[in-house]
Protein backbone atom coordinates (compact mmCIF):
# COMPACT_ATOMS: atom_id res chain seq x y z
CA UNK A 1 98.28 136.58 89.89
CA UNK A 2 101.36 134.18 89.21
CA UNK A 3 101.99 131.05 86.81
CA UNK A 4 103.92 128.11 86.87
CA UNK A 5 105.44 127.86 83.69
CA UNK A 6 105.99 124.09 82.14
CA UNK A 7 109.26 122.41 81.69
CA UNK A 8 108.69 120.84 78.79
CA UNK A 9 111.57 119.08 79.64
CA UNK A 10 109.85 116.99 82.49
CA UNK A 11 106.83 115.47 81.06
CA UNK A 12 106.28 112.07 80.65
CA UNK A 13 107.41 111.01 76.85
CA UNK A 14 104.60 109.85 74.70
CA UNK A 15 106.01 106.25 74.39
CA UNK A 16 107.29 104.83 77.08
CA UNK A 17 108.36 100.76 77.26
CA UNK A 18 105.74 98.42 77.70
CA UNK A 19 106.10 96.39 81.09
CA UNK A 20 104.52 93.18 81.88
CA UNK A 21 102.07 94.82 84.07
CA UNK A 22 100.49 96.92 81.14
CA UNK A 23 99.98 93.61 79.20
CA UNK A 24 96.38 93.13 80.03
CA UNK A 25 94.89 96.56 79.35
CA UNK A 26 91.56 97.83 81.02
CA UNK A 27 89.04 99.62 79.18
CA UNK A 28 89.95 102.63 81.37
CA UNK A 29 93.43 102.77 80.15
CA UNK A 30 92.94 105.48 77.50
CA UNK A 31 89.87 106.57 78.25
CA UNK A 32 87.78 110.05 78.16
CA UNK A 33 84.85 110.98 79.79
CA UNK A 34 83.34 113.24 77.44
CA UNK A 35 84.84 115.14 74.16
CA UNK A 36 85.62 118.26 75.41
CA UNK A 37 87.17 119.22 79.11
CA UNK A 38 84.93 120.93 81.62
CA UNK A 39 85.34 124.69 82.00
CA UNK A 40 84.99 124.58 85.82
CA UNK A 41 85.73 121.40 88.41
CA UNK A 42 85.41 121.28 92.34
CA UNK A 43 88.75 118.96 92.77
CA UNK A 44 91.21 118.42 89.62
CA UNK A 45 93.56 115.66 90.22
CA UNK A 46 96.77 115.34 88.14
CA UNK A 47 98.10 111.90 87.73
CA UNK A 48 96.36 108.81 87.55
CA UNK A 49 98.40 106.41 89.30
CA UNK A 50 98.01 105.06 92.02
CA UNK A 51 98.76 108.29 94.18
CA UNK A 52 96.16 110.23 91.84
CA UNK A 53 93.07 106.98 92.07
CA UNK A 54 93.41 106.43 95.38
CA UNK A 55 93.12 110.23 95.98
CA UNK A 56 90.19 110.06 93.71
CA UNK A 57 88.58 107.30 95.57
CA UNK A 58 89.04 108.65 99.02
CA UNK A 59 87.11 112.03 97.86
CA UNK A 60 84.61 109.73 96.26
CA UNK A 61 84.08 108.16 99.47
CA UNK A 62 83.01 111.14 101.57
CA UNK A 63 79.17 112.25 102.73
CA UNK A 64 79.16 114.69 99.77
CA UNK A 65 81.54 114.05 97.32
CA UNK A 66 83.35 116.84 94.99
CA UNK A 67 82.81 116.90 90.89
CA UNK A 68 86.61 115.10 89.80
CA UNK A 69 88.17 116.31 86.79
CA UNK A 70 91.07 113.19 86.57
CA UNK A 71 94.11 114.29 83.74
CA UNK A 72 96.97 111.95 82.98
CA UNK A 73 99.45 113.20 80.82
CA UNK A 74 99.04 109.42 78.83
CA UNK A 75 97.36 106.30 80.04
CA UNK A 76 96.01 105.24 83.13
CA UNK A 77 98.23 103.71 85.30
CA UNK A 78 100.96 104.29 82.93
CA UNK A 79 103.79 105.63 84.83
CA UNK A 80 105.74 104.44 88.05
CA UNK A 81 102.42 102.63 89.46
CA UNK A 82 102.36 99.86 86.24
CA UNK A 83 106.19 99.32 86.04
CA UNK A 84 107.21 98.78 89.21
CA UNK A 85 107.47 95.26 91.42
CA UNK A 86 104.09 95.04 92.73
CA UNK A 87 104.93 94.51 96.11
CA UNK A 88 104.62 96.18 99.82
CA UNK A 89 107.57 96.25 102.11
CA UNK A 90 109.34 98.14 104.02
CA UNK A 91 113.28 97.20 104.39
CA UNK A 92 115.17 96.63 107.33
CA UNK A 93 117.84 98.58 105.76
CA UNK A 94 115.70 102.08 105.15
CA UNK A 95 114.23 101.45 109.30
CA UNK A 96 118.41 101.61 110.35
CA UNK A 97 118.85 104.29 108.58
CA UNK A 98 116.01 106.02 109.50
CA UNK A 99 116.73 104.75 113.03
CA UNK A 100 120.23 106.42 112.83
CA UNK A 101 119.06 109.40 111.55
CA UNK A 102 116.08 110.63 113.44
CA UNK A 103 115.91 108.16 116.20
CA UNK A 104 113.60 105.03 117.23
CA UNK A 105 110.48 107.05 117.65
CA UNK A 106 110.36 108.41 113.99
CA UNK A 107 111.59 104.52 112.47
CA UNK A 108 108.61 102.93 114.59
CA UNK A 109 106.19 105.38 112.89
CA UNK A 110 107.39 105.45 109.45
CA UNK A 111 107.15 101.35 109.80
CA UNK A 112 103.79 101.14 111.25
CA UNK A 113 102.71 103.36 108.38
CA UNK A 114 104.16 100.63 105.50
CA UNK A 115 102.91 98.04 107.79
CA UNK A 116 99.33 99.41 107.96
CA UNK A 117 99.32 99.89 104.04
CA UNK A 118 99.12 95.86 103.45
CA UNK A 119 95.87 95.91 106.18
CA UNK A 120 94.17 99.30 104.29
CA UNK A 121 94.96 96.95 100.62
CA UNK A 122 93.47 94.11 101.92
CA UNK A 123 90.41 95.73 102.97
CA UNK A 124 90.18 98.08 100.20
CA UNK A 125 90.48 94.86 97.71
CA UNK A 126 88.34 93.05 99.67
CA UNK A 127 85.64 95.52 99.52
CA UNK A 128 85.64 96.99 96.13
CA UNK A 129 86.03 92.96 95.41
CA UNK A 130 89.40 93.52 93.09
CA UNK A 131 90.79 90.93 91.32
CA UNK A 132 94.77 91.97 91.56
CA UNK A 133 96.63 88.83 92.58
CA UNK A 134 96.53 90.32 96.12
CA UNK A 135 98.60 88.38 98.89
CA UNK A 136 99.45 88.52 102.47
CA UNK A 137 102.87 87.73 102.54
CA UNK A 138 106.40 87.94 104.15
CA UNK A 139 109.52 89.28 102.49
CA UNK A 140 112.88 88.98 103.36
CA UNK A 141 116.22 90.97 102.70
CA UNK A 142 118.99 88.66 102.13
CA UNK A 143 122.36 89.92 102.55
CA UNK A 144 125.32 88.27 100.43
CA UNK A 145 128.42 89.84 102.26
CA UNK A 146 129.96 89.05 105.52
CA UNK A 147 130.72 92.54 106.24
CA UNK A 148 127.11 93.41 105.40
CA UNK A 149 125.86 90.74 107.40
CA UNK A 150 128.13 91.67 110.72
CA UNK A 151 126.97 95.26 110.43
CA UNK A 152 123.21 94.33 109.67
CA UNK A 153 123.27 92.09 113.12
CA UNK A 154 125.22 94.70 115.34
CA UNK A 155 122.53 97.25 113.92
CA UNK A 156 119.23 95.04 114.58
CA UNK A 157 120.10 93.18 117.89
CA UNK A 158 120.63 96.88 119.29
CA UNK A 159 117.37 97.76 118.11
CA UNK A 160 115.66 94.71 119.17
CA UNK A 161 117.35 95.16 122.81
CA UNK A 162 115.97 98.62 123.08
CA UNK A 163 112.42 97.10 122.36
CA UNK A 164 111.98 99.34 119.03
CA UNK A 165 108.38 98.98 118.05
CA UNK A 166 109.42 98.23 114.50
CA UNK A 167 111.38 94.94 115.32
CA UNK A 168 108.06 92.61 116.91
CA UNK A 169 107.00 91.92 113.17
CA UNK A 170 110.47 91.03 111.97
CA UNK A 171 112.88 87.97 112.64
CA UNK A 172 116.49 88.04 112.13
CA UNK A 173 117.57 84.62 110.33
CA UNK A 174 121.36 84.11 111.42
CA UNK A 175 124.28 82.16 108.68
CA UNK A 176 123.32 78.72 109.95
CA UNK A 177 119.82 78.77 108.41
CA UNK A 178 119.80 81.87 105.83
CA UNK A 179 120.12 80.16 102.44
CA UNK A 180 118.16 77.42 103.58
CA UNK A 181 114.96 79.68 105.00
CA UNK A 182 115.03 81.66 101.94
CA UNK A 183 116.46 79.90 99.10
CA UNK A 184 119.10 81.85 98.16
CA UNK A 185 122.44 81.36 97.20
CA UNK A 186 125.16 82.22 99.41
CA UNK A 187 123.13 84.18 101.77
CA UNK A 188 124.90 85.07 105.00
CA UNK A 189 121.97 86.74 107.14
CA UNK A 190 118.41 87.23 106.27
CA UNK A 191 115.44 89.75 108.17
CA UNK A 192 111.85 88.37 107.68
CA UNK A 193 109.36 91.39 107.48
CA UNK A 194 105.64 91.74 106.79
CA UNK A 195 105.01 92.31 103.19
CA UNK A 196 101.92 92.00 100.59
CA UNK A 197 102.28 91.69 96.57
CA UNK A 198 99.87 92.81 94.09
CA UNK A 199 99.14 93.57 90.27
CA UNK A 200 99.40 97.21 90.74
CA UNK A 201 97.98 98.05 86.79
CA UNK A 202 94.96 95.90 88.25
CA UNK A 203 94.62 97.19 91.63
CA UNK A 204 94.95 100.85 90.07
CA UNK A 205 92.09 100.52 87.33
CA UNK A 206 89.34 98.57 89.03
CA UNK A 207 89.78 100.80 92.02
CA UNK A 208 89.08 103.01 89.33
CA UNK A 209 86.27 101.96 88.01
CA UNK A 210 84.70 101.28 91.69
CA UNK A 211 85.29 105.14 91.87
CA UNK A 212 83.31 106.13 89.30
CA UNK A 213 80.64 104.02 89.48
CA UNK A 214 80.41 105.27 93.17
CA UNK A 215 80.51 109.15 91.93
CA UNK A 216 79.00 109.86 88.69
CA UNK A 217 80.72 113.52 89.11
CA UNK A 218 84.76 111.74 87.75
CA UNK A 219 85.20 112.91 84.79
CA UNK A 220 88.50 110.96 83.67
CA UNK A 221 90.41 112.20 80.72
CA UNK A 222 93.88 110.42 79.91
CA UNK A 223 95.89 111.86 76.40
CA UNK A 224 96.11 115.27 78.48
CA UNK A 225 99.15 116.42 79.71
CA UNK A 226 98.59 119.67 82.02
CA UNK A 227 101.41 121.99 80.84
CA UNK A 228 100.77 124.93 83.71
CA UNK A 229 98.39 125.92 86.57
CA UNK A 230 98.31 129.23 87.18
CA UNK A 231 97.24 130.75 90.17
CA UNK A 232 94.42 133.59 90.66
CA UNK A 233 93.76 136.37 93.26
CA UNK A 234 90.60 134.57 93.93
CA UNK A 235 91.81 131.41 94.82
CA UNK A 236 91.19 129.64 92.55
CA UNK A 237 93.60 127.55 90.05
CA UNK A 238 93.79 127.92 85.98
CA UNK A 239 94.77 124.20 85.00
CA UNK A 240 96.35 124.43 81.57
CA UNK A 241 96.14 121.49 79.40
CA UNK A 242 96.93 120.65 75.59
CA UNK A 243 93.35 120.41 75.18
CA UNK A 244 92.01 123.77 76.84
CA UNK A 245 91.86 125.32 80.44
CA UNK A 246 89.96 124.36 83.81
CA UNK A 247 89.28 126.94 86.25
CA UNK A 248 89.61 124.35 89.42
CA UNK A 249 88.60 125.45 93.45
CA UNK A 250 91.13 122.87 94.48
CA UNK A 251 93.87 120.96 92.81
CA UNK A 252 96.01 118.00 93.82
CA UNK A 253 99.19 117.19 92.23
CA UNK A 254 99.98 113.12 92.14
CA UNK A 255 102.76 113.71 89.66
CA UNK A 256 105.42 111.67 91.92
CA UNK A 257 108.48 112.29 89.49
CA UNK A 258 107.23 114.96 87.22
CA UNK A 259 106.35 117.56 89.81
CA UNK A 260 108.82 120.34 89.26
CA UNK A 261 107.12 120.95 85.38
CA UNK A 262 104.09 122.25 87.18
CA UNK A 263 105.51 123.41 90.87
CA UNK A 264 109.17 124.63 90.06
CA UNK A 265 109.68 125.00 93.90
CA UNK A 266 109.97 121.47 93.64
CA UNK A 267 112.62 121.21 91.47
CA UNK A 268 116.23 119.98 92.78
CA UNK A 269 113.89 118.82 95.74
CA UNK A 270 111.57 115.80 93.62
CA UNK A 271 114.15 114.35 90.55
CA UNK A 272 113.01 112.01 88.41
CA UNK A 273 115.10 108.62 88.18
CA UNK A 274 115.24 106.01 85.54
CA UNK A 275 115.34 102.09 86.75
CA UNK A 276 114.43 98.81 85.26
CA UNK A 277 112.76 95.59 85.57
CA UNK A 278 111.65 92.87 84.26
CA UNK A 279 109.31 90.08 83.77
CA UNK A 280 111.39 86.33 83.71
CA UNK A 281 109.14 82.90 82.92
CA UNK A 282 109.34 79.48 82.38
CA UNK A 283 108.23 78.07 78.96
CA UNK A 284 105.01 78.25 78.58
CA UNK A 285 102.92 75.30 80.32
CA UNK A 286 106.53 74.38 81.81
CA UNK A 287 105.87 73.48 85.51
CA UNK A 288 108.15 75.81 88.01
CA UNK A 289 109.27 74.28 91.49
CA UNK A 290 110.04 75.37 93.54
CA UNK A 291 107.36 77.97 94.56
CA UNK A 292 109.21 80.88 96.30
CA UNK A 293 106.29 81.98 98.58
CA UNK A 294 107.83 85.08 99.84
CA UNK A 295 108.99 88.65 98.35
CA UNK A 296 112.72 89.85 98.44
CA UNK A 297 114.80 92.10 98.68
CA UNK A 298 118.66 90.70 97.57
CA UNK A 299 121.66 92.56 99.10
CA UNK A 300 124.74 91.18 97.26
CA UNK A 301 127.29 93.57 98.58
CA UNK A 302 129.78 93.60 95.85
CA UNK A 303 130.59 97.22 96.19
CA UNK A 304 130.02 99.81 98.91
CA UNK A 305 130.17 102.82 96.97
CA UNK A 306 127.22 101.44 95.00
CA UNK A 307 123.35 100.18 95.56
CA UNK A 308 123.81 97.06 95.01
CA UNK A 309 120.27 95.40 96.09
CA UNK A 310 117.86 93.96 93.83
CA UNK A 311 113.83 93.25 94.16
CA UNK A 312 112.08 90.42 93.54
CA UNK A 313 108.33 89.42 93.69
CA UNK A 314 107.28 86.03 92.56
CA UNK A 315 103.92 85.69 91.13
CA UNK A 316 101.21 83.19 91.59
CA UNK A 317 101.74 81.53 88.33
CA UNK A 318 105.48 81.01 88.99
CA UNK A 319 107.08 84.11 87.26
CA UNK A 320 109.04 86.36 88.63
CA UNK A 321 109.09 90.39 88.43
CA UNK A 322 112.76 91.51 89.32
CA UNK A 323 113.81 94.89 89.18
CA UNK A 324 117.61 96.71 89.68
CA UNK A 325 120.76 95.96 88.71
CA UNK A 326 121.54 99.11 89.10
CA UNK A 327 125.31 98.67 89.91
CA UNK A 328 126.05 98.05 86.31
CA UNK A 329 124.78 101.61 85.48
CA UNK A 330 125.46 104.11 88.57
CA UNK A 331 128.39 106.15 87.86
CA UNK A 332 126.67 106.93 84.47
CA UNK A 333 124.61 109.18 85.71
CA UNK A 334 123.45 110.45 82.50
CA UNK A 335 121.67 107.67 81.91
CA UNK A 336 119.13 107.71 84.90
CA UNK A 337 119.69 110.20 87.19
CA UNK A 338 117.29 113.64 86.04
CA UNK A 339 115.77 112.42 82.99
CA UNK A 340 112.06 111.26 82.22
CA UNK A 341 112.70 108.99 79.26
CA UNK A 342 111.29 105.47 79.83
CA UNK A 343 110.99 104.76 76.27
CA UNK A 344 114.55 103.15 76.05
CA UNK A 345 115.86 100.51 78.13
CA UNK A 346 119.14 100.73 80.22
CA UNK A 347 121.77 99.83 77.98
CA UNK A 348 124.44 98.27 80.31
CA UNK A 349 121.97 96.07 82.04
CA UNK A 350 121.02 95.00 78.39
CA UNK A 351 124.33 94.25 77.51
CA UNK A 352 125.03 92.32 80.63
CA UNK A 353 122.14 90.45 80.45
CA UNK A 354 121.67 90.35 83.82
CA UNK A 355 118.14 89.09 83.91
CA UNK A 356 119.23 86.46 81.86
CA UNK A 357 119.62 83.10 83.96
CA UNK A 358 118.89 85.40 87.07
CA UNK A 359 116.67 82.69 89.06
CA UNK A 360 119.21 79.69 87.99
CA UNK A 361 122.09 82.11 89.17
CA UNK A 362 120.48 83.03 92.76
CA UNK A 363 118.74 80.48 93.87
CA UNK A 364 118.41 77.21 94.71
CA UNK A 365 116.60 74.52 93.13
CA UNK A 366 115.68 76.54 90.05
CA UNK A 367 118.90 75.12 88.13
CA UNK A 368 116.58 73.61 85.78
CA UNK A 369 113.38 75.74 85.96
CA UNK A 370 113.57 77.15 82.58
CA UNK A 371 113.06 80.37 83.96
CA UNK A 372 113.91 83.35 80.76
CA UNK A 373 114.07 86.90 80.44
CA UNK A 374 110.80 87.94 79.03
CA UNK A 375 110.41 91.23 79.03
CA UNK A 376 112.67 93.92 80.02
CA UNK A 377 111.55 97.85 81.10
CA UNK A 378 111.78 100.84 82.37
CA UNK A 379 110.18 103.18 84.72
CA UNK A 380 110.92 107.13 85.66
CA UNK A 381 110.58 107.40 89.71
CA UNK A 382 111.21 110.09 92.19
CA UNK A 383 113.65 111.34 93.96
CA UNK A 384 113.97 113.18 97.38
CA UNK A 385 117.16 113.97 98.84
CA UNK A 386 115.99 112.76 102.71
CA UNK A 387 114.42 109.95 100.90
CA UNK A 388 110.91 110.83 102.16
CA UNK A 389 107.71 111.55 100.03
CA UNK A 390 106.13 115.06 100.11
CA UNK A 391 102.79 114.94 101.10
CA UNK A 392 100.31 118.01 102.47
CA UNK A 393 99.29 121.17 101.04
CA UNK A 394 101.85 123.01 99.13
CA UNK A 395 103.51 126.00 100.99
CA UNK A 396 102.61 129.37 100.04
CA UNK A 397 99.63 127.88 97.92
CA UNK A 398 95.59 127.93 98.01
CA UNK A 399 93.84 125.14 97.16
CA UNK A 400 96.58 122.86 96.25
CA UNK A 401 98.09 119.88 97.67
CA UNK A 402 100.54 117.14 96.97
CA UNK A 403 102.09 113.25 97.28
CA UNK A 404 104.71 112.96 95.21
CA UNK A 405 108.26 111.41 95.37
CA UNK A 406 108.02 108.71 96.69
CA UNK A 407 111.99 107.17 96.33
CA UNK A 408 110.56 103.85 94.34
CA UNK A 409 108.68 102.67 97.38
CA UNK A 410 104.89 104.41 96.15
CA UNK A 411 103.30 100.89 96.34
CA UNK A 412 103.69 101.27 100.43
CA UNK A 413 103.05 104.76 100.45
CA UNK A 414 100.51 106.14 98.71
CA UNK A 415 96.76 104.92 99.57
CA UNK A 416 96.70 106.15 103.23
CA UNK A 417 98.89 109.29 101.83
CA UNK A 418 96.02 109.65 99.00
CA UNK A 419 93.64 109.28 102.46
CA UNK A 420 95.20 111.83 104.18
CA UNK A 421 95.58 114.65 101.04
CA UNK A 422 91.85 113.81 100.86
CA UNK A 423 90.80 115.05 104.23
CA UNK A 424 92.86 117.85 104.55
CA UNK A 425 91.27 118.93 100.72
CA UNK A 426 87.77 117.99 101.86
CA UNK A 427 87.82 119.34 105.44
CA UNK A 428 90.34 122.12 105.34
CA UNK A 429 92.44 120.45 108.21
CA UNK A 430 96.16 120.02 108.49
CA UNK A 431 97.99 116.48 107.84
CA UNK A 432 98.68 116.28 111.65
CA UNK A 433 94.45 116.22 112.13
CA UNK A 434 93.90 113.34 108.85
CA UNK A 435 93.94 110.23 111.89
CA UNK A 436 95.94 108.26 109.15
CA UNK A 437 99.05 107.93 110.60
CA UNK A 438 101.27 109.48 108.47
CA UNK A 439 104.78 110.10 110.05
CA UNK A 440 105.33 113.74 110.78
CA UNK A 441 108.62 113.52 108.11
CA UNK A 442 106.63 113.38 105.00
CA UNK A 443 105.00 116.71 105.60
CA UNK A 444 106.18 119.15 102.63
CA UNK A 445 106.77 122.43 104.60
CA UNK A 446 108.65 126.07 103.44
CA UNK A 447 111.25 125.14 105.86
CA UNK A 448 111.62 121.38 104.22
CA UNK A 449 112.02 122.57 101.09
CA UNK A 450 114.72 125.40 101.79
CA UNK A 451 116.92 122.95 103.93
CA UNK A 452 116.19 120.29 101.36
CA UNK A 453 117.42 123.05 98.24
CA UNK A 454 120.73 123.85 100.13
CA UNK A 455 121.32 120.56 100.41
CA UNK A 456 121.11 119.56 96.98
CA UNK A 457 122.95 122.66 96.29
CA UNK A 458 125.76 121.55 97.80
CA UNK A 459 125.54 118.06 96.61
CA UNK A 460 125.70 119.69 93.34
CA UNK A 461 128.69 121.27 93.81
CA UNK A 462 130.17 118.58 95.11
CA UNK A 463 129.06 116.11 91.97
CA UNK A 464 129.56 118.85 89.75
CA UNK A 465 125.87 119.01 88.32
CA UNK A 466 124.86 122.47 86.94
CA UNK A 467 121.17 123.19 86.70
């Protein structure tokens, strides 16, 4: 019999920023199902974002579905899922690299997967009738820098010569009509892509609720941080909480950033990373014009030894939810890189305020909008050092699978990866077998996660980080 020990170090912290997503709260946000926890549960699921709901609501949806014992450490919906930008996308950027790295085949794949996510959201919203702000949209990444823009045209005319699958749903936009397609400032070279936007806090607890009333057997307890799971020579898992153990046939882990305090394997190879957004609005009852109708992704170039690209989703009632900035705070990596505290803002972005006049700075037209900072958060994502999620059943483990680190991008990875983790628990198959798609790279494997831990060993080394 062996045991995961916690690291206390790597749980979420009690009290965490409030983003503008979490401002409207659903009666499911702290919610328990009954007093007490079960003893015993078919399927426990740990995390209830939306990795962990949509997991929950693919097992709901099966011919016979499982008794769900649902823990989250605080509230539903309360971690990466309700502080991030609310939109799906895939950039052009990630498909070159990808494209560079493992070739055209594995770029087409990995696109058709985010691509297929805004189709699955659609239906699944449509369906469950979900009232998230859900649109259909396009997005485009804007690039500021002539040097960017050269490189980003050399790069996406040789895919779109080769006939990569990826490039018929996206449009290069060429200097002559890039700030005045999309609006912004000084834009040299733009890439139209397919896209969607939602209220993710929405989309996560009505889908929720749709669940449950589906399957009486959820049984949804937030307040309840699991501090181990042990394993048994049966099978079976011992899920440790601070409120008492559940002897659980299967378990899935949806713990995106805070993996490694229940699977230490994990650890080096999923690292939690601190960013920011925030919420900026007019006045209120001030009109906004003009309506941006499209999502972004802003490329400004200023340094190449740092990510200097921003997000932005506009909403339907004219705000804006912009997230990054993360220049300003890189090469302090003490302040995001391997911690799990959300409760405190980013102090140089703060002191910069550099959400402050963003919209009047960037683009055009909004000179006298109005447009303010506010509200200002943070969020705790994870890392991966390919930058691809883990998703399948854990090596060397019974009755235990996983989707976690997801690199910021969860919104446009995690239903049909939730779909998938819920046919290979259901039907004992392997990911390969789910028919969802998923690209072949996400697959969490012995052999991933030992070239994945030398690599980060010697990244260590080389950054001089001691673990």
């Amino acid at each position: 019999m062996g045991a995961e020990q916690i690291n206390s170090t790597l749980l979420p912290v009690p009290n965490p920023t409030s983003s503008y997503w979490r401002s409207e709260l659903h009666r499911l946000d702290s919610f328990r199902s009954t007093p007490a926890l079960p003893e015993d549960c078919e399927v426990v699921v740990i995390g209830a974002g939306i990795a962990g709901v949509s997991v929950v609501y693919h097992l709901s949806n099966t011919a016979n579905p499982p008794s769900i014992l649902l823990l989250e450490a605080r509230q539903t919906c309360s971690g990466a899922t309700g502080r991030n930008g609310g939109h799906v996308k895939c950039k052009t950027a990630s498909l070159l690299h990808v494209t560079a790295r493992l070739g055209p085949k594995v770029a087409d794949e990995y696109a058709r997967f985010v691509d297929n996510h805004i189709y699955a959201l659609k239906d699944v919203v449509e369906k469950e009738k979900i009232d998230c702000e859900f649109e259909v949209r396009r997005s485009y990444d804007t690039f500021a820098s002539e040097s960017d823009a050269q490189a980003m045209e050399t790069a996406f005319q040789k895919c779109l010569e080769r006939g990569d699958d990826w490039t018929k749903d996206r449009q290069w936009i060429g200097v002559e009509f890039a700030e005045r397609l999309t609006s912004v400032k000084g834009a040299k070279c733009a890439v139209s892509s397919p896209a969607c936007s939602l209220w993710p806090y929405k989309f996560v607890t009505v889908l929720l609720e749709r669940a449950m009333a589906s399957n009486p057997k959820i049984n949804v307890q937030t307040e309840t941080p699991v501090l181990k799971t042990q394993d048994t020579i049966d099978g079976t898992t011992k899920v440790h909480t601070a409120r008492g153990m559940i002897n659980a046939k299967k378990v899935i882990f949806a713990t995106n950033a805070y993996t490694a305090a229940l699977l230490p394997e994990y650890r080096g190879i999923i690292t939690p990373y601190k960013g920011t957004a925030a919420h900026l609005a007019a006045p209120q009852g001030e009109p906004v014009f003009p309506h941006l109708s499209h999502t972004y992704n802003l490329e400004f170039g200023t340094d190449p030894e740092l990510e200097t690209v921003d997000y932005l989703n506009p909403r339907p009632d004219g705000g804006i939810v912009v997230g990054g900035g993360k220049w300003l705070y890189e090469r302090e990596r003490h302040l995001w890189y391997d911690t799990v505290d959300d409760s405190t803002p980013l102090d140089p972005v703060l002191k910069a305020k550099y959400f402050d006049g963003y919209m009047q700075r960037n683009f055009q037209g909004w000179h006298e909008s109005g447009t303010e900072t506010e509200k200002v958060w943070t969020g705790i994502q994870g890392l991966t050092p390919d930058g691809v999620p883990h998703v399948g059943k854990v090596p060397g483990k019974t009755g235990q699978w996983i989707l976690a680190g997801f690199n910021g991008g969860g919104n446009a990875l995690t239903f049909l990866s939730a779909k998938a983790v819920a046919r290979m628990a259901t039907e004992d198959i392997p990911l390969s077998d789910t028919g969802v798609g998923i690209p072949s790279i996400f697959e969490t494997t012995k052999q991933r996660l030992g070239v994945m831990m030398n690599s980060v060993s010697r990244l260590n080394i080389e950054l001089g980080i001691r673990r």
